[in-house]
N, C-alpha and C. Protein backbone atom coordinates (compact mmCIF):
# COMPACT_ATOMS: atom_id res chain seq x y z
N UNK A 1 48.38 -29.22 -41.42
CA UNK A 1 47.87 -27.90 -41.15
C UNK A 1 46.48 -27.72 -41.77
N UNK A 2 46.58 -28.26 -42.61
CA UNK A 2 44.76 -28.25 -43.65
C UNK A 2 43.46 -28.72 -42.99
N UNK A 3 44.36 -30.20 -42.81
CA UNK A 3 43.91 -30.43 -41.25
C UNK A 3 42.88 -29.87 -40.13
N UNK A 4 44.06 -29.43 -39.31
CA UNK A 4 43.46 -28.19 -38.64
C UNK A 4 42.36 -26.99 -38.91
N UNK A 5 42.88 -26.50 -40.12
CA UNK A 5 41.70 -25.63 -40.52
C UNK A 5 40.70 -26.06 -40.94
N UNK A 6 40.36 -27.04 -41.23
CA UNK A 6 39.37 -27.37 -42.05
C UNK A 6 38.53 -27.76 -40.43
N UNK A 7 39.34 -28.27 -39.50
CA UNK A 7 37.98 -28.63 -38.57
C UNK A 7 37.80 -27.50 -37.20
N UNK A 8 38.58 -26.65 -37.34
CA UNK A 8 38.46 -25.44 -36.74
C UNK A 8 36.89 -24.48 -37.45
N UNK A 9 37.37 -24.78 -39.12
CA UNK A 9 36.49 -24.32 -39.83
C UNK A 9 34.60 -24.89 -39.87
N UNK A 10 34.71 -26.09 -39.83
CA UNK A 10 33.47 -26.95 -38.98
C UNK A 10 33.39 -26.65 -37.82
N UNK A 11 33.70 -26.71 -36.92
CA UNK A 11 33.54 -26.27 -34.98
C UNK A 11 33.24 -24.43 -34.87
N UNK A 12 33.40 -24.15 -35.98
CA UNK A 12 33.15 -22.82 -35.34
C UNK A 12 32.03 -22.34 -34.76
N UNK A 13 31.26 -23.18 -35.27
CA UNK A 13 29.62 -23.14 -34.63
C UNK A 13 29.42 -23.32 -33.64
N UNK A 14 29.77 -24.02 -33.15
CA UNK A 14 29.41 -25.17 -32.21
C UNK A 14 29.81 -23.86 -30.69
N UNK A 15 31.57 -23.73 -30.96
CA UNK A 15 32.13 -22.90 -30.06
C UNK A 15 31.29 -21.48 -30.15
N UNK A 16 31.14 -20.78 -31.01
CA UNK A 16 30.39 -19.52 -31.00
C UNK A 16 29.63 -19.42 -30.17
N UNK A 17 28.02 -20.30 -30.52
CA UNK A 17 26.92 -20.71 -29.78
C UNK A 17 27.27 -21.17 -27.88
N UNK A 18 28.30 -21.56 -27.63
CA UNK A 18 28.71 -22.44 -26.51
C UNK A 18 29.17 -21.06 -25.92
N UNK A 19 29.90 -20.15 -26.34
CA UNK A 19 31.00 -18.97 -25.83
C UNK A 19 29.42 -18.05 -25.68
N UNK A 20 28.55 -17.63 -26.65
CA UNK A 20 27.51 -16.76 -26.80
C UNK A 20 26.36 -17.13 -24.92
N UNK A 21 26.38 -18.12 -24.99
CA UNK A 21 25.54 -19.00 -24.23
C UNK A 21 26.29 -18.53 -22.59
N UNK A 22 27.67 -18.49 -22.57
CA UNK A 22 28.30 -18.71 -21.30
C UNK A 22 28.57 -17.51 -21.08
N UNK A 23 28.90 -16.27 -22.43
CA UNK A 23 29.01 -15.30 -22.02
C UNK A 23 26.94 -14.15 -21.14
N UNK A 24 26.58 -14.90 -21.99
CA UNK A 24 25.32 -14.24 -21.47
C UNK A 24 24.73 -14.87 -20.16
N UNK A 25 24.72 -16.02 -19.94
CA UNK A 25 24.74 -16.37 -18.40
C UNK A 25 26.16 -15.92 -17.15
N UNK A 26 27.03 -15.54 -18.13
CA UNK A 26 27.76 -14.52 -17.00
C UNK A 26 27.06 -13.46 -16.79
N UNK A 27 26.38 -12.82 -17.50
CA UNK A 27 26.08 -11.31 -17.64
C UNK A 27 25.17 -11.73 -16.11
N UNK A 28 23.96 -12.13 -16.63
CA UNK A 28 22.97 -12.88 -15.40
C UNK A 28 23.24 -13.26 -14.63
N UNK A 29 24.30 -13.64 -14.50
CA UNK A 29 24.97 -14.40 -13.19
C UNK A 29 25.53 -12.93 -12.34
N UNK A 30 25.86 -11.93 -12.93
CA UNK A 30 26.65 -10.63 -12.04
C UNK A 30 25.55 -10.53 -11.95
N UNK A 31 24.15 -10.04 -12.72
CA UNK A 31 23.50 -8.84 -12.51
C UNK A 31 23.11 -9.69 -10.94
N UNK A 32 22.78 -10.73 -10.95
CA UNK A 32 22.07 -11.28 -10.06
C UNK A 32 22.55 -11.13 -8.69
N UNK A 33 23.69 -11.66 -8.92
CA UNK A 33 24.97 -11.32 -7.57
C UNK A 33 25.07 -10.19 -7.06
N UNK A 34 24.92 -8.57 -8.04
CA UNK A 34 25.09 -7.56 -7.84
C UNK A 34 23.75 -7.11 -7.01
N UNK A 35 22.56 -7.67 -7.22
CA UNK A 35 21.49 -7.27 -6.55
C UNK A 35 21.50 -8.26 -5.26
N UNK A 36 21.60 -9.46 -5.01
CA UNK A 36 21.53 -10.18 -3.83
C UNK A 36 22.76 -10.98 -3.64
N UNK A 37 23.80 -10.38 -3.01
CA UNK A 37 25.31 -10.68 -2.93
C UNK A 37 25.25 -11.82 -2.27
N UNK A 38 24.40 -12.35 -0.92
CA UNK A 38 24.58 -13.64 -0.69
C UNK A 38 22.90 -14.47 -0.62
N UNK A 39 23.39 -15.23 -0.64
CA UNK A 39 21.81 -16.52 -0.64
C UNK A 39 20.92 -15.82 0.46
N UNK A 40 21.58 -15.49 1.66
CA UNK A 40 20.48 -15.80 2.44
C UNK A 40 19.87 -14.13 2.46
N UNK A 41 20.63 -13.06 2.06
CA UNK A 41 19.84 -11.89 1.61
C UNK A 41 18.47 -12.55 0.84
N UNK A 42 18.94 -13.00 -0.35
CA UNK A 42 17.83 -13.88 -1.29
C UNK A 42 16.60 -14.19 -1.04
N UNK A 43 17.29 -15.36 0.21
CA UNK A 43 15.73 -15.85 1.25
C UNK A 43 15.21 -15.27 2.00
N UNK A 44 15.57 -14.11 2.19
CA UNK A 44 15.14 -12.93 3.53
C UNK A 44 14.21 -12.15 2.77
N UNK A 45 14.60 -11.72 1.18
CA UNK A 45 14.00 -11.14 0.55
C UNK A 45 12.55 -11.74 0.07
N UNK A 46 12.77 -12.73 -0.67
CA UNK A 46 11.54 -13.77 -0.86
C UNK A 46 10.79 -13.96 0.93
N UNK A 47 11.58 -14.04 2.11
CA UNK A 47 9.88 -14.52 2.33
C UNK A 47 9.60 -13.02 3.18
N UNK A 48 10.22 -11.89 2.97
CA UNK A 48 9.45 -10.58 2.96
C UNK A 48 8.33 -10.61 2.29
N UNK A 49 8.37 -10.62 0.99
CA UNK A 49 7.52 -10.53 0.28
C UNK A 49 6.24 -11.55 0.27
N UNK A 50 6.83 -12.90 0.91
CA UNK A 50 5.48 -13.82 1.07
C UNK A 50 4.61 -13.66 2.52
N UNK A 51 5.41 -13.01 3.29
CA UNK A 51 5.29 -12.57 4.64
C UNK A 51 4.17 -10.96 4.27
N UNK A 52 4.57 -10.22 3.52
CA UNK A 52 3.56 -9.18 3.03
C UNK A 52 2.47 -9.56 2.47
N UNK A 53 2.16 -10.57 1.28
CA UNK A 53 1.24 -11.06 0.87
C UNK A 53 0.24 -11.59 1.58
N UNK A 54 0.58 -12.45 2.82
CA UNK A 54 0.14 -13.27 3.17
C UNK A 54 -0.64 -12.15 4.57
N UNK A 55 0.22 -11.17 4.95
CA UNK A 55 -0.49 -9.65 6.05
C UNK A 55 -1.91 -9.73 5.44
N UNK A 56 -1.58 -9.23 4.09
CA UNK A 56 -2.62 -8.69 3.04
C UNK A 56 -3.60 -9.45 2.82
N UNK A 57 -3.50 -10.93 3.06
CA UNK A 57 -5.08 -11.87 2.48
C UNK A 57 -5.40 -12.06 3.95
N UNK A 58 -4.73 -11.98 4.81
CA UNK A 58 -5.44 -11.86 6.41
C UNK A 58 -5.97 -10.65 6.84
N UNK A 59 -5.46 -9.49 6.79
CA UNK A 59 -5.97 -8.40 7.00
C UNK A 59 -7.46 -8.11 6.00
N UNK A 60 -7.98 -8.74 5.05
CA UNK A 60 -8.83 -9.12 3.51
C UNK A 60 -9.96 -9.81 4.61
N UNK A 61 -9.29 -10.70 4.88
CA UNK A 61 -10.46 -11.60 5.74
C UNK A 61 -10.84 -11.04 6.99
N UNK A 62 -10.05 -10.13 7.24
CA UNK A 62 -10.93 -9.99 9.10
C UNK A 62 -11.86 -8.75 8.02
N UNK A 63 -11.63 -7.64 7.37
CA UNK A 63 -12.65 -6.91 6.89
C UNK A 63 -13.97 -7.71 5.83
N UNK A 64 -13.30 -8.65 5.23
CA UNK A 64 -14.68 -9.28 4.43
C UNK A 64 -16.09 -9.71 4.96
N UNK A 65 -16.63 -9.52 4.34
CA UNK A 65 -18.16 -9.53 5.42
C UNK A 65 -18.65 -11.30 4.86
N UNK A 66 -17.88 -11.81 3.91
CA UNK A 66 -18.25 -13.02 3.12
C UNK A 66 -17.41 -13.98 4.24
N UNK A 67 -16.53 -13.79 4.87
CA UNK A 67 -15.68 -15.44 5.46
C UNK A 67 -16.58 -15.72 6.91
N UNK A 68 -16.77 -17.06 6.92
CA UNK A 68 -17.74 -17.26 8.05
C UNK A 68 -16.90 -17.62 9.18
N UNK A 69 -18.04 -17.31 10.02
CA UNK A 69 -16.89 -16.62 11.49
C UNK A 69 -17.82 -18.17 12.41
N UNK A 70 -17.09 -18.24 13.51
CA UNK A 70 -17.79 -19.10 14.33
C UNK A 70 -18.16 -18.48 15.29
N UNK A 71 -17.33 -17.06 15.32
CA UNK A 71 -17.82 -16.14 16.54
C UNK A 71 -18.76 -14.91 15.75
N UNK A 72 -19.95 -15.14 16.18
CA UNK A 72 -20.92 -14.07 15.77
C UNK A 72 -20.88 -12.96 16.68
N UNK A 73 -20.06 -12.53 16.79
CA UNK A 73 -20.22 -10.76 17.87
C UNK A 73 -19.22 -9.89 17.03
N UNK A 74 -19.62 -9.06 17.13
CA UNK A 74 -19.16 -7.33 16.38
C UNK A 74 -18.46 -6.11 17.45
N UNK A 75 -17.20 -5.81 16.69
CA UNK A 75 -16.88 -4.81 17.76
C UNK A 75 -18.37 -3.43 18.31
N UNK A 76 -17.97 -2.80 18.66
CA UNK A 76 -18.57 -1.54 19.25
C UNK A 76 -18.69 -0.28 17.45
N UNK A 77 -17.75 -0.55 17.06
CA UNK A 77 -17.16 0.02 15.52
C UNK A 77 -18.30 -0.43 14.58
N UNK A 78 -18.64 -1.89 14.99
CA UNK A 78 -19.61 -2.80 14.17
C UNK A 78 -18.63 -3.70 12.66
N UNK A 79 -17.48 -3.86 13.35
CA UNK A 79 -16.62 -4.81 12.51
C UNK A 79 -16.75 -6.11 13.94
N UNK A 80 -16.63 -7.18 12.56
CA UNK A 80 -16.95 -8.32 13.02
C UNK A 80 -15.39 -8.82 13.70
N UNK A 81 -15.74 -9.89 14.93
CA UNK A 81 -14.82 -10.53 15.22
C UNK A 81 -14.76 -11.88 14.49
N UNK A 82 -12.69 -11.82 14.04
CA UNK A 82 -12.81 -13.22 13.70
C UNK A 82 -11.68 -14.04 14.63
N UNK A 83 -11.78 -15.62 14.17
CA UNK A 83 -11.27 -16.14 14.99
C UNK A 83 -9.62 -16.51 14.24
N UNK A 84 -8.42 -16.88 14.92
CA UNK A 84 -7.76 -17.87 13.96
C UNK A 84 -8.00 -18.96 13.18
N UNK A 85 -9.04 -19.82 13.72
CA UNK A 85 -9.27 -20.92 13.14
C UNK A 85 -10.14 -20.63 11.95
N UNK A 86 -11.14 -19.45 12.14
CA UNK A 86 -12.01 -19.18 10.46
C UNK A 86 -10.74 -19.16 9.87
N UNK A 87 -9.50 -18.40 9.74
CA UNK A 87 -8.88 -17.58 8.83
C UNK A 87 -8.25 -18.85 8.24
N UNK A 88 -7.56 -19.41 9.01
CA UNK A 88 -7.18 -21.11 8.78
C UNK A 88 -8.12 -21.74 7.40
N UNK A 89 -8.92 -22.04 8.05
CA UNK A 89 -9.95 -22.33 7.31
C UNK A 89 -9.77 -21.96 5.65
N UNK A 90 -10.77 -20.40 5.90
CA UNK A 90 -10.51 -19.35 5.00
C UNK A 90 -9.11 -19.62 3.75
N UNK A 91 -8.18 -19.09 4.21
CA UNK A 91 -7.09 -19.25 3.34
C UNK A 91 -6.58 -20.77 3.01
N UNK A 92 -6.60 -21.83 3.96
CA UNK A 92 -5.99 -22.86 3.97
C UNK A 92 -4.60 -23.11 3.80
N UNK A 93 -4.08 -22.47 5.33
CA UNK A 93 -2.54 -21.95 5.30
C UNK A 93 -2.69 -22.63 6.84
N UNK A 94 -1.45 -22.56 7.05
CA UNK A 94 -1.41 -23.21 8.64
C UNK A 94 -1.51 -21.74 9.69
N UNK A 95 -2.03 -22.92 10.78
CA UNK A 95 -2.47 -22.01 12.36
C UNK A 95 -1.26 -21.20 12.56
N UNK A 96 -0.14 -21.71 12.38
CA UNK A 96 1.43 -20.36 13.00
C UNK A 96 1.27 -19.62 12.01
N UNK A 97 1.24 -19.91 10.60
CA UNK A 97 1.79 -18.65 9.74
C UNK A 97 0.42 -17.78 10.00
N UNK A 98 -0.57 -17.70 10.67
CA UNK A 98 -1.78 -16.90 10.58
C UNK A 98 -1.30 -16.14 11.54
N UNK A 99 -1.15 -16.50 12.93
CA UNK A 99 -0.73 -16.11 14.01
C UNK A 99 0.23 -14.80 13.68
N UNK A 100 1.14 -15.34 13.55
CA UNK A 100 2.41 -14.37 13.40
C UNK A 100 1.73 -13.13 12.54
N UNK A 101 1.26 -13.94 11.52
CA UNK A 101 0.62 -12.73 10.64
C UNK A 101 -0.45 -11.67 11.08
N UNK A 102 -1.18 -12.02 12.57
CA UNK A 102 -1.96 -10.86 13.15
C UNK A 102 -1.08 -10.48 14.20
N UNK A 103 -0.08 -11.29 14.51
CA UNK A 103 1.12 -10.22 15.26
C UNK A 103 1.68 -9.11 14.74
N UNK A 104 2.55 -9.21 13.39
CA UNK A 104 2.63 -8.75 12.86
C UNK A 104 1.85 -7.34 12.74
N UNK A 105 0.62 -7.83 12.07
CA UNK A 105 -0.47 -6.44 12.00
C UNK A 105 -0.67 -5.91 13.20
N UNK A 106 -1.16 -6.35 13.98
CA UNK A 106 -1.46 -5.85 15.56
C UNK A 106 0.24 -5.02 16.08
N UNK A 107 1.58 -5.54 15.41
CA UNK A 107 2.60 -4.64 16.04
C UNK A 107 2.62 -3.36 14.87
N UNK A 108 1.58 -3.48 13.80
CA UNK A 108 1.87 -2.21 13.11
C UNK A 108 0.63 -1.33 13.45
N UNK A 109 -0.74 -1.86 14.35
CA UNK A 109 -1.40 -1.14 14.58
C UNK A 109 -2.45 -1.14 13.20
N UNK A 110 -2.74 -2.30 12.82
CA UNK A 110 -3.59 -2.49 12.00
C UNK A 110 -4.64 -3.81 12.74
N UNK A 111 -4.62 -4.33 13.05
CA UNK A 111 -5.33 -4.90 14.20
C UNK A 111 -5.49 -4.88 15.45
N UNK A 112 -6.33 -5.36 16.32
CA UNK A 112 -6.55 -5.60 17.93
C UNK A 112 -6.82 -6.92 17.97
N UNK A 113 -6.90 -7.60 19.48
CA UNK A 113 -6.92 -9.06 19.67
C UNK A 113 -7.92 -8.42 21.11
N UNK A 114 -9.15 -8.83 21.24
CA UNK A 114 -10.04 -9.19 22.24
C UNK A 114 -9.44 -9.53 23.88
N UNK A 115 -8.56 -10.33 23.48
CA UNK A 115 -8.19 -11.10 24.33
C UNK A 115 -8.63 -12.17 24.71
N UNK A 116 -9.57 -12.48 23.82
CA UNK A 116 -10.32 -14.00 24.21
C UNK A 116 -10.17 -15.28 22.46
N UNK A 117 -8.99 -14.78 22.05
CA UNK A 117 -8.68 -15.33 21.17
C UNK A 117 -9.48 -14.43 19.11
N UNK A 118 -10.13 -13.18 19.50
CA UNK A 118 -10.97 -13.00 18.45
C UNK A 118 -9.81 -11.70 18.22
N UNK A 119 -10.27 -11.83 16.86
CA UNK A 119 -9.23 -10.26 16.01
C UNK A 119 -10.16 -9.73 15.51
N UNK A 120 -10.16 -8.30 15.38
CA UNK A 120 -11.00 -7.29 14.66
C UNK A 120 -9.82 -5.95 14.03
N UNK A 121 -10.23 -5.55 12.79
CA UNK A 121 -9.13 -4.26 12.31
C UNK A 121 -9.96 -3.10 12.83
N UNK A 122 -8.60 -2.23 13.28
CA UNK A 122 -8.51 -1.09 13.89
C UNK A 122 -9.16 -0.51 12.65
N UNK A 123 -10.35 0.99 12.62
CA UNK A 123 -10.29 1.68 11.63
C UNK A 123 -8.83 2.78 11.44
N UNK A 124 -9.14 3.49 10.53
CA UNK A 124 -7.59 4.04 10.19
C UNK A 124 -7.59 5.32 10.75
């Protein structure tokens, strides 16, 4: 029995630290679960947010007067037209995720498309 206590009495550390450790990554583990119950909420959420970011440095570039355009003509407004391929360029992101991303704007009414491939922002 002395035994016993004596190495119960050594391990107590060990277990404390181990129980302290597992109980607080439970805690993190609910809170986490409780805010995004399954994975793919998770990934829907993340690429919202990279999907917003990414509106935001395109919508940046068709107003910047600094990104060089290959198409030198100006709306009627006197905002410049740009092309997909400057923005490409520009950010150094691929040709679809740009695309989508002036779809996007153009379905919220923050851009127009020429129709000859050039984008310009709507004023507000």
């Amino acid at each position: 029995m002395t035994n016993i206590a004596s190495w119960l009495a050594s391990q107590w550390t060990t277990w404390m630290v181990s129980g302290a450790f597992g109980f607080i990554g439970g805690i993190f583990g609910g809170v986490f679960k409780w805010f995004y119950p399954s994975r793919k909420e998770w990934g829907l959420k993340r690429e919202e947010k990279h999907d917003k970011k990414l509106d935001a440095h395109v919508f940046e570039c068709l107003i910047d007067p600094k990104v060089p355009r290959s198409s030198g003509g100006i709306t009627g407004n006197g905002d410049p037209l740009t092309r997909v391929g400057d923005i490409v360029k520009f950010l150094d992101v691929e040709r679809d995720q740009v695309q989508e991303s002036l779809w996007r704007l153009e379905a919220r009414g923050r851009v127009n498309n020429d129709g000859y491939g050039d984008w310009f922002p709507l004023p507000d």
